[in-house]
C-alpha atoms as a PDB file:
ATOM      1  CA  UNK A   1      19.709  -0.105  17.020  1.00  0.00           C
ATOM      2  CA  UNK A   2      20.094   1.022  12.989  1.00  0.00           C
ATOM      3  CA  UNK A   3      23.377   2.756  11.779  1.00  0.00           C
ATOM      4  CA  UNK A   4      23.874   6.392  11.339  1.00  0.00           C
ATOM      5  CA  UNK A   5      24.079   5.657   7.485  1.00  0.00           C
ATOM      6  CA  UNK A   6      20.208   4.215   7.557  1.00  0.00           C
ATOM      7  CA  UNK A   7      18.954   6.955   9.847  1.00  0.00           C
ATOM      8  CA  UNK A   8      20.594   9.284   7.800  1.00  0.00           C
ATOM      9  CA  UNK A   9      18.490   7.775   4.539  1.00  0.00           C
ATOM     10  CA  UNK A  10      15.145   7.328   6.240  1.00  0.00           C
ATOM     11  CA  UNK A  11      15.349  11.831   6.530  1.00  0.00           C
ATOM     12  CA  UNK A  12      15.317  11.605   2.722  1.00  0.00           C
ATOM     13  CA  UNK A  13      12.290   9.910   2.509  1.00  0.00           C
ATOM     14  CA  UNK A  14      11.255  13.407   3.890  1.00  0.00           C
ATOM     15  CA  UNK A  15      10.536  15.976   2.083  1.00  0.00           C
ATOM     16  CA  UNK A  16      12.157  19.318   2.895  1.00  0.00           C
ATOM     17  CA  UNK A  17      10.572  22.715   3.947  1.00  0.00           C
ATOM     18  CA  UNK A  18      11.973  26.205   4.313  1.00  0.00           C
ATOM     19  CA  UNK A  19      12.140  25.714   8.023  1.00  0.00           C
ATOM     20  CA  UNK A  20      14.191  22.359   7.789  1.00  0.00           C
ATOM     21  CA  UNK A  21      13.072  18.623   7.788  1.00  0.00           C
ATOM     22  CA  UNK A  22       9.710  17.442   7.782  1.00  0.00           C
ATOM     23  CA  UNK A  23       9.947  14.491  10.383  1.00  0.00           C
ATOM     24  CA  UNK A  24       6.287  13.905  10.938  1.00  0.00           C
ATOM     25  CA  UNK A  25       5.823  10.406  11.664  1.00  0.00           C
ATOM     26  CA  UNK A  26       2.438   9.589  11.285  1.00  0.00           C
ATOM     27  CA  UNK A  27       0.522   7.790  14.729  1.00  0.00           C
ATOM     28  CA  UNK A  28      -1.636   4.206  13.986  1.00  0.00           C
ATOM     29  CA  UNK A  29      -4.900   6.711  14.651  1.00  0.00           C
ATOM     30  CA  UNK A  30      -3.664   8.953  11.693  1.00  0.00           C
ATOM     31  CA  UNK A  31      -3.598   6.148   9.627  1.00  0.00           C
ATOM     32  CA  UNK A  32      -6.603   4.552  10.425  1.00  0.00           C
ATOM     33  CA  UNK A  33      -8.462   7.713   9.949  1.00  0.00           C
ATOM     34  CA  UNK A  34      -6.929   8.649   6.515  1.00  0.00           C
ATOM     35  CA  UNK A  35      -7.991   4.793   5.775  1.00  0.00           C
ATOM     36  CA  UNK A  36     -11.596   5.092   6.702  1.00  0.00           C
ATOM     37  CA  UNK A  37     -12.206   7.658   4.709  1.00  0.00           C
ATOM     38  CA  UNK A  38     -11.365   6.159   1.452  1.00  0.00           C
ATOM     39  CA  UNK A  39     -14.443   5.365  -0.665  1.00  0.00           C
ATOM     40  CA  UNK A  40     -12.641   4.406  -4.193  1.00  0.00           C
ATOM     41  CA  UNK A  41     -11.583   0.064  -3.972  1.00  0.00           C
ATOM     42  CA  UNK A  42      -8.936   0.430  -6.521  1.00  0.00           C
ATOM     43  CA  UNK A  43      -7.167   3.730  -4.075  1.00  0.00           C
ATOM     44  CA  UNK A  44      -7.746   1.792  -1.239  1.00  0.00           C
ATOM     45  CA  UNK A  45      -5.762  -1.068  -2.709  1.00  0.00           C
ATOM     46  CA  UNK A  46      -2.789   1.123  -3.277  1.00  0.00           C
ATOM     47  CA  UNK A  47      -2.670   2.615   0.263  1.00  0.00           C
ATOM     48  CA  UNK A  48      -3.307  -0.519   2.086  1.00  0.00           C
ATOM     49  CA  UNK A  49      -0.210  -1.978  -0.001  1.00  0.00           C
ATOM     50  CA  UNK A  50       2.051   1.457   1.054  1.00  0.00           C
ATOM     51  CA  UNK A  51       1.318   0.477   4.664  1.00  0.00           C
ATOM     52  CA  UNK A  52       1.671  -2.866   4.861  1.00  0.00           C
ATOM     53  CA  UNK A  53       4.651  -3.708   2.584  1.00  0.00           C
ATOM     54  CA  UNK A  54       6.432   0.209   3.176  1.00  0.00           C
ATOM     55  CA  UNK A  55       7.118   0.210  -0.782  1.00  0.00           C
ATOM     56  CA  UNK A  56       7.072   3.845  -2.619  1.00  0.00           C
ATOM     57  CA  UNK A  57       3.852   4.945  -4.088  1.00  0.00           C
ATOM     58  CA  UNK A  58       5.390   4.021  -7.848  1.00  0.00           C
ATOM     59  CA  UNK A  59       6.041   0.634  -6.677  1.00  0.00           C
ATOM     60  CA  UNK A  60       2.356   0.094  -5.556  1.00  0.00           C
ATOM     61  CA  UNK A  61       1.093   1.450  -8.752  1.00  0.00           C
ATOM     62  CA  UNK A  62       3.233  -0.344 -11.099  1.00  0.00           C
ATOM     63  CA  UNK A  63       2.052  -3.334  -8.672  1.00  0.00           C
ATOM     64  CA  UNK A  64      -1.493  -2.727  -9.710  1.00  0.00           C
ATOM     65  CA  UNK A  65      -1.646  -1.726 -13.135  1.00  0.00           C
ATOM     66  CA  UNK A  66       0.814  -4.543 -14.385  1.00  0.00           C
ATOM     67  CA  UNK A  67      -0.664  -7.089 -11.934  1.00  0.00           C
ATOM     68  CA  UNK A  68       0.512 -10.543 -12.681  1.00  0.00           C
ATOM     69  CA  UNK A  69      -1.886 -13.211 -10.288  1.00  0.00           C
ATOM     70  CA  UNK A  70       1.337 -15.687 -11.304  1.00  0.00           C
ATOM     71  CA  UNK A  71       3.690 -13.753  -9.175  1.00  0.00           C
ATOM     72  CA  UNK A  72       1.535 -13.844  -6.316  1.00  0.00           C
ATOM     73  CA  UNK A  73       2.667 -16.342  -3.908  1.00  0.00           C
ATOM     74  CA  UNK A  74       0.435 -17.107  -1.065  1.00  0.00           C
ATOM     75  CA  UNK A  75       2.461 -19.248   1.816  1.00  0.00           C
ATOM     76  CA  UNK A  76       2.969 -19.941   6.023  1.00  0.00           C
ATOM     77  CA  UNK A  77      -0.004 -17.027   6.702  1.00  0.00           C
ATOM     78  CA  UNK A  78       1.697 -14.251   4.635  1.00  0.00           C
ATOM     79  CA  UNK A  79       1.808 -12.915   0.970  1.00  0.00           C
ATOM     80  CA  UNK A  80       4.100 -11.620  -1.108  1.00  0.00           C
ATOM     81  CA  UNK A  81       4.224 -10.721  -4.943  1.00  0.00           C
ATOM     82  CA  UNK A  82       7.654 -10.231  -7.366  1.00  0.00           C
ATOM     83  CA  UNK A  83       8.009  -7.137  -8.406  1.00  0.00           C
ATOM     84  CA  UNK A  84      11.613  -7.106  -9.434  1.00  0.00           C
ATOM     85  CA  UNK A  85      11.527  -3.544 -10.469  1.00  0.00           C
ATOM     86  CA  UNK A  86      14.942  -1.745 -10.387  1.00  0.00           C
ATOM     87  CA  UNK A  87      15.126   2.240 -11.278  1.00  0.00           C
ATOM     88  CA  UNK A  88      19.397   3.220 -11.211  1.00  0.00           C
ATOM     89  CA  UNK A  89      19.848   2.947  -7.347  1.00  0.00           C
ATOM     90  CA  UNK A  90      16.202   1.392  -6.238  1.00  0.00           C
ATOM     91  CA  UNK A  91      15.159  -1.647  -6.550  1.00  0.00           C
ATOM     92  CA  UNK A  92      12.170  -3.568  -5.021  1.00  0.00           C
ATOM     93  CA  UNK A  93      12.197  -7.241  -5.042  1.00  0.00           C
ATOM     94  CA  UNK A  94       9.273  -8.849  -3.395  1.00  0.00           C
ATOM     95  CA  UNK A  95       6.214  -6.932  -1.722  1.00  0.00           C
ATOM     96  CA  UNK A  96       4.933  -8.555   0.904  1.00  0.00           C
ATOM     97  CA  UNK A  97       1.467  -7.415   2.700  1.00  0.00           C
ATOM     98  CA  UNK A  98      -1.671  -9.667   4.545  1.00  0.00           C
ATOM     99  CA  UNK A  99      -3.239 -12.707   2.952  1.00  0.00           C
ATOM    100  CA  UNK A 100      -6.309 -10.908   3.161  1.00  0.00           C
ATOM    101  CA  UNK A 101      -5.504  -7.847   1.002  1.00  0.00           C
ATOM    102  CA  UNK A 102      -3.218 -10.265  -1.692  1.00  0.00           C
ATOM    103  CA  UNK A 103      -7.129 -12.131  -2.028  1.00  0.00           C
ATOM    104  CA  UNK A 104      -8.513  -8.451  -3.313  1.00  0.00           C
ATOM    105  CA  UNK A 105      -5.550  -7.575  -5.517  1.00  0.00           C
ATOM    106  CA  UNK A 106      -6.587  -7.449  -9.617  1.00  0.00           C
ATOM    107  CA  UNK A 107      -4.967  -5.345 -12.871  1.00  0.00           C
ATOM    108  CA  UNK A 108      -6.593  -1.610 -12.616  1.00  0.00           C
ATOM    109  CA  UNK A 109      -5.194   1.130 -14.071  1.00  0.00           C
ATOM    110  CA  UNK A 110      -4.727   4.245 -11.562  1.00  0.00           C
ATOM    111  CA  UNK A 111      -2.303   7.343 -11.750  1.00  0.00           C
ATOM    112  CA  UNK A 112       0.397   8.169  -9.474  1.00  0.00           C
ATOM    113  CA  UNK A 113      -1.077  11.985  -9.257  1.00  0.00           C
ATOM    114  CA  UNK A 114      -4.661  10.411  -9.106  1.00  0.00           C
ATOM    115  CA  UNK A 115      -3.667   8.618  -5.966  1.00  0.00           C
ATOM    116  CA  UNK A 116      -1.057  11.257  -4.537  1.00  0.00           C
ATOM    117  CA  UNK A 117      -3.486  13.785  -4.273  1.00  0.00           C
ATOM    118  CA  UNK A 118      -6.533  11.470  -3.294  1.00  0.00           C
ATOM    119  CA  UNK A 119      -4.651  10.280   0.076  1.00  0.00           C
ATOM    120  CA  UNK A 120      -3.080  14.130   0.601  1.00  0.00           C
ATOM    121  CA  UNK A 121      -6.685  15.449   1.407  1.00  0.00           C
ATOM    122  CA  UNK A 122      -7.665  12.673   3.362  1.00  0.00           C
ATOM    123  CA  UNK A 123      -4.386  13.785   5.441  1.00  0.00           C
ATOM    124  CA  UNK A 124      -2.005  11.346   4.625  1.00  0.00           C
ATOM    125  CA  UNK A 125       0.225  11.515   1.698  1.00  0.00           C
ATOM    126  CA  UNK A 126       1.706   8.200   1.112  1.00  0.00           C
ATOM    127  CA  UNK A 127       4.905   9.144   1.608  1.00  0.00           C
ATOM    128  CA  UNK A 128       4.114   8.771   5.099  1.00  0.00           C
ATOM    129  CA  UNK A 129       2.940   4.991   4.507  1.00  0.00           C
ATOM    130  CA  UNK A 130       6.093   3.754   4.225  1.00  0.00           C
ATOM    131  CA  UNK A 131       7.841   6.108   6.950  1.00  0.00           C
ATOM    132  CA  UNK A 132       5.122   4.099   9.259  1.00  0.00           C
ATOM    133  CA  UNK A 133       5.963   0.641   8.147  1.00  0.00           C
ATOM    134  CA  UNK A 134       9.714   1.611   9.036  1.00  0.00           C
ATOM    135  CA  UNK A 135       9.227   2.458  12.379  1.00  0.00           C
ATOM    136  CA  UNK A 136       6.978  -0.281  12.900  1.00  0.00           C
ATOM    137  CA  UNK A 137       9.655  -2.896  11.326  1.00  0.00           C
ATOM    138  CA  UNK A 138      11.902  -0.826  13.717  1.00  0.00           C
ATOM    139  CA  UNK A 139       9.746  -1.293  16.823  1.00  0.00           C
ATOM    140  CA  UNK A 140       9.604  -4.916  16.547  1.00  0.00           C
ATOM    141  CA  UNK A 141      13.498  -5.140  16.271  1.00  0.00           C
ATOM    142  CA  UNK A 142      14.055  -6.292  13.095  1.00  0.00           C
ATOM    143  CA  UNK A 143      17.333  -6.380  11.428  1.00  0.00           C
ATOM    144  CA  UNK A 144      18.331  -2.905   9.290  1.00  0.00           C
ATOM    145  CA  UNK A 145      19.478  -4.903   6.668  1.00  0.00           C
ATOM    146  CA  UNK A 146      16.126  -6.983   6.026  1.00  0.00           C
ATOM    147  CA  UNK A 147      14.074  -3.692   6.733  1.00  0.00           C
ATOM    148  CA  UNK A 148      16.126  -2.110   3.811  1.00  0.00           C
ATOM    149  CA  UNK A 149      15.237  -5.524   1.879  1.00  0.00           C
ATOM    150  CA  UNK A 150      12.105  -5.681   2.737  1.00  0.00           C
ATOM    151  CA  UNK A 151      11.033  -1.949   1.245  1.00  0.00           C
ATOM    152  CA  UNK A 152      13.379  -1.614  -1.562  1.00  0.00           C
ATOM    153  CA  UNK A 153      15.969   0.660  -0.006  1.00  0.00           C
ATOM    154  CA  UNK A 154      18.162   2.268  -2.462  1.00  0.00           C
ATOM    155  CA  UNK A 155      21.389  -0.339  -2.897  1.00  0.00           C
ATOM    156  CA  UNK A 156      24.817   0.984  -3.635  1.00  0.00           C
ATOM    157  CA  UNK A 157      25.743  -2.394  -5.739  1.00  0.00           C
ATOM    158  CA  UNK A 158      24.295  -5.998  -6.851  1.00  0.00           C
ATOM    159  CA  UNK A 159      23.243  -8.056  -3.631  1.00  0.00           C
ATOM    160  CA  UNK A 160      25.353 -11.204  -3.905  1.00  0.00           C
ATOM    161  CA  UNK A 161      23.217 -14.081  -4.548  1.00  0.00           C
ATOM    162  CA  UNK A 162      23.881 -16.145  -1.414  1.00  0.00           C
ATOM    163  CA  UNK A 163      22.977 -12.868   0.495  1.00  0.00           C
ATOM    164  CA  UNK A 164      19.935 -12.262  -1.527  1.00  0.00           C
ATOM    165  CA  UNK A 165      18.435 -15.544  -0.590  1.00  0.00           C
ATOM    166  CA  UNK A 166      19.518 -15.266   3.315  1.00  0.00           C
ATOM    167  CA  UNK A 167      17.472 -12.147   2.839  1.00  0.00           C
ATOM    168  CA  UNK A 168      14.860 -13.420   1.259  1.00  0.00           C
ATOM    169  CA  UNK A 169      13.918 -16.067   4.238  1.00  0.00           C
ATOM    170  CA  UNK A 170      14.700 -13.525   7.418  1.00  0.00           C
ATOM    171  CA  UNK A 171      12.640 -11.041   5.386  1.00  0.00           C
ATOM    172  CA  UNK A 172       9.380 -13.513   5.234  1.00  0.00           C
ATOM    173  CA  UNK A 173      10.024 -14.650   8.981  1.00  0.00           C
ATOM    174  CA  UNK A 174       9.911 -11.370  10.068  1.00  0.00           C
ATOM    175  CA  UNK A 175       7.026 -10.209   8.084  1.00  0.00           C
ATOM    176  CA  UNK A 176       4.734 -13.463   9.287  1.00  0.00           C
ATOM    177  CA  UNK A 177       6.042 -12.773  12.442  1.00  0.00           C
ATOM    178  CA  UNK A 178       4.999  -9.019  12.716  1.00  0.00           C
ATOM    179  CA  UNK A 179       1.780  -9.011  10.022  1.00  0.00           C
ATOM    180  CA  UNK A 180      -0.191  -9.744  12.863  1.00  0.00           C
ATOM    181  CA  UNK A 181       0.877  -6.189  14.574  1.00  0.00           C
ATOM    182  CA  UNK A 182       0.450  -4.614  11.391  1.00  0.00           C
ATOM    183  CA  UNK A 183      -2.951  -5.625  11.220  1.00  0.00           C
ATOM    184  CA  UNK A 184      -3.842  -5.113  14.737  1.00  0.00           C
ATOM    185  CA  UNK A 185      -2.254  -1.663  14.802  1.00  0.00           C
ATOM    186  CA  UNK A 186      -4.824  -0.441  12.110  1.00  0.00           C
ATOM    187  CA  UNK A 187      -7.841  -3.033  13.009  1.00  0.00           C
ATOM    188  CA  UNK A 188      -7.302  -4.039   9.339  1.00  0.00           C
ATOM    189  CA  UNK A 189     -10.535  -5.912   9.953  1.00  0.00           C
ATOM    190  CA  UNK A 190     -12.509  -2.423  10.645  1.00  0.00           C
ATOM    191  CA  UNK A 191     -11.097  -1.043   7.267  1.00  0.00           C
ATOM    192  CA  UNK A 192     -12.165  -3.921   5.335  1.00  0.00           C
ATOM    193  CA  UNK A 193     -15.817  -4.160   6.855  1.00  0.00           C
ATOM    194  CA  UNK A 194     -16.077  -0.036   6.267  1.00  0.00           C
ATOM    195  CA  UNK A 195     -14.783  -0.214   2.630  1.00  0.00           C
ATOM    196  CA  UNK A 196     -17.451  -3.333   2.137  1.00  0.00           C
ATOM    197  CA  UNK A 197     -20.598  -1.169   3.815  1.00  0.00           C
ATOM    198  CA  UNK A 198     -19.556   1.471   1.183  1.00  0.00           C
ATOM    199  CA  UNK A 199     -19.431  -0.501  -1.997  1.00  0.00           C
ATOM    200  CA  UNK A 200     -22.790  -2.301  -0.908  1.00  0.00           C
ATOM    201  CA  UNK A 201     -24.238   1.156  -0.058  1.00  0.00           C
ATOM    202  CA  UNK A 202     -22.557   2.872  -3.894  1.00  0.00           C
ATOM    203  CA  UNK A 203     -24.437  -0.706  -5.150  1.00  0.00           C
ATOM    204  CA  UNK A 204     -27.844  -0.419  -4.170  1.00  0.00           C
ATOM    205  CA  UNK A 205     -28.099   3.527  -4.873  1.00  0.00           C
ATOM    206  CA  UNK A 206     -26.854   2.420  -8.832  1.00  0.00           C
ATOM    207  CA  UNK A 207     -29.144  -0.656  -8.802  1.00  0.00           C
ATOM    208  CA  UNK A 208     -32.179   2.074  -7.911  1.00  0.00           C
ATOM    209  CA  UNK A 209     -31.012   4.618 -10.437  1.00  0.00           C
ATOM    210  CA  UNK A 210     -31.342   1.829 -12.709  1.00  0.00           C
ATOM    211  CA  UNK A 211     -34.449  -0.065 -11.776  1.00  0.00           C
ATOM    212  CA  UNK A 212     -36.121   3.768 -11.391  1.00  0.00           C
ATOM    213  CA  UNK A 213     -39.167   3.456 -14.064  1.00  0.00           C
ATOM    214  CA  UNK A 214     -38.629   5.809 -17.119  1.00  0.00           C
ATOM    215  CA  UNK A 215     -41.387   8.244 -17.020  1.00  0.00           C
ATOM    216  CA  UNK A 216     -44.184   7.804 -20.304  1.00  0.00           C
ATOM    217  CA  UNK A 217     -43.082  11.942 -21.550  1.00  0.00           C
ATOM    218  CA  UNK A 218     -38.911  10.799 -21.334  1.00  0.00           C
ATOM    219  CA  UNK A 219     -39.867   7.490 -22.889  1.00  0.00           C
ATOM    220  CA  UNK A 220     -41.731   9.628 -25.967  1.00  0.00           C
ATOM    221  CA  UNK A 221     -38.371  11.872 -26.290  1.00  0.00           C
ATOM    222  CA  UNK A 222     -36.298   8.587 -26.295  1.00  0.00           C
ATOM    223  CA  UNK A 223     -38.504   7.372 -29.431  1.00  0.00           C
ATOM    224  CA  UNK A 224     -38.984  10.363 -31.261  1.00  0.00           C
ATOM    225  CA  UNK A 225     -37.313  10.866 -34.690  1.00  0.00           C
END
C-alpha cells in the first residue's frame, strides 16, 4: 500500500485538462509500440532511460548530453549512473536502468523539445515513462520510500546520511530484483534487435548513395572553373 501523501504526488506528474485530471496510465503494449517506432539511436536512448529508471525527461537529457562513462557503475546484473542533480525541491541521485542499455550509453547532444515532441507523435509523451515505471515499482511491492528514491521524487529536506545509504542498497536490490520484469514487460530484446535492423538498413542505403558512380556530365560541372 503507498500513503495518501504519495498518491496524492504521483496526480501531479499529470498534467491537467479542462475536464479534470489526466490519469492515463499507459499499458506495456503502448509502450512497446511507441518504442518500435523510434528510428533516431540517440531518442531511443532517452526513452529507454525514462522507462527503465522512471526519471523526468530533463534528467535523461542532462544524463546524455553531460555523459560521464566514470559515473557509470556496472555491478550484481544491474546499472546505475550518478547523476546527483538537485533543482530547489528535486533531486535525482542515481539512475539505474539494464546492463544492456548502460553498454549503448555515449555524450550526444539532444533537446528536451526535440525529444518531447518526437515521442508525443509516436503516442507516448514521456511523461508517461515514468508514470509506467511507478506502477510497475508499485506492482512488484516495493517500498514508497525507495520508489520515491529511486526516481528522484521531490524531497521536502536533506536525506540524512545514514538514511541515504539504507536507501541506496534497498533501492539496487529492488531494481536487480525487478529489471528482469522490466525487460520482459517490453521484450527489451525485440526493441533492441528492431532499432539494430534499422541502423543496418539507414547504413547500407548511405553506403549506396555513396558508392553510386558520379555520372561523366556531373563530374565535368564538378571541374569546371
Amino acid at each position: 500500500m503507498i500513503s495518501e501523501e504519495f498518491a496524492s504526488s504521483l496526480l501531479k506528474l499529470l498534467k491537467e485538462r479542462p475536464d479534470g485530471i489526466d490519469v492515463r496510465l499507459p499499458s506495456d503494449e503502448e509502450v512497446r509500440q511507441a518504442l518500435s517506432k523510434v528510428t533516431r539511436e540517440d531518442y531511443l536512448l532517452v526513452g529507454l532511460v525514462c522507462v527503465f529508471s522512471g526519471i523526468r525527461v530533463k534528467e535523461a537529457i542532462k544524463l546524455v548530453n553531460e555523459f560521464d562513462r566514470s559515473k557509470l557503475h556496472i555491478e550484481d546484473g544491474i546499472a546505475y549512473y550518478e547523476l546527483g542533480w538537485r533543482r530547489k525541491s528535486k533531486i535525482s541521485y542515481y539512475v539505474f536502468m539494464p546492463v544492456e542499455l548502460a553498454e549503448r550509453l555515449r555524450r550526444f547532444r539532444v533537446t528536451y523539445d526535440g525529444v518531447g515532441g518526437y515521442f508525443v507523435k509516436r503516442g507516448l509523451p514521456l511523461k508517461y515513462a515514468r508514470k509506467w515505471f511507478i506502477n510497475k515499482m508499485i506492482e512488484a511491492g516495493v517500498q514508497e520510500s525507495v520508489v520515491k528514491f529511486m526516481i528522484g521524487h521531490s524531497q521536502s529536506g536533506d536525506i540524512l546520511a545514514t538514511h541515504y545509504i539504507n536507501l541506496f542498497h534497498q533501492a539496487r536490490k529492488a531494481y536487480k530484483e525487478n529489471v528482469g520484469r522490466l525487460k520482459q514487460a517490453l521484450d527489451f530484446p525485440a526493441i533492441l534487435n528492431q532499432y539494430n535492423q534499422h541502423s543496418m538498413t539507414k547504413n547500407r542505403e548511405e553506403t549506396k548513395v555513396t558508392n553510386t558512380p558520379i555520372s561523366s556530365r556531373t563530374l565535368v560541372a564538378y571541374q569546371s572553373p
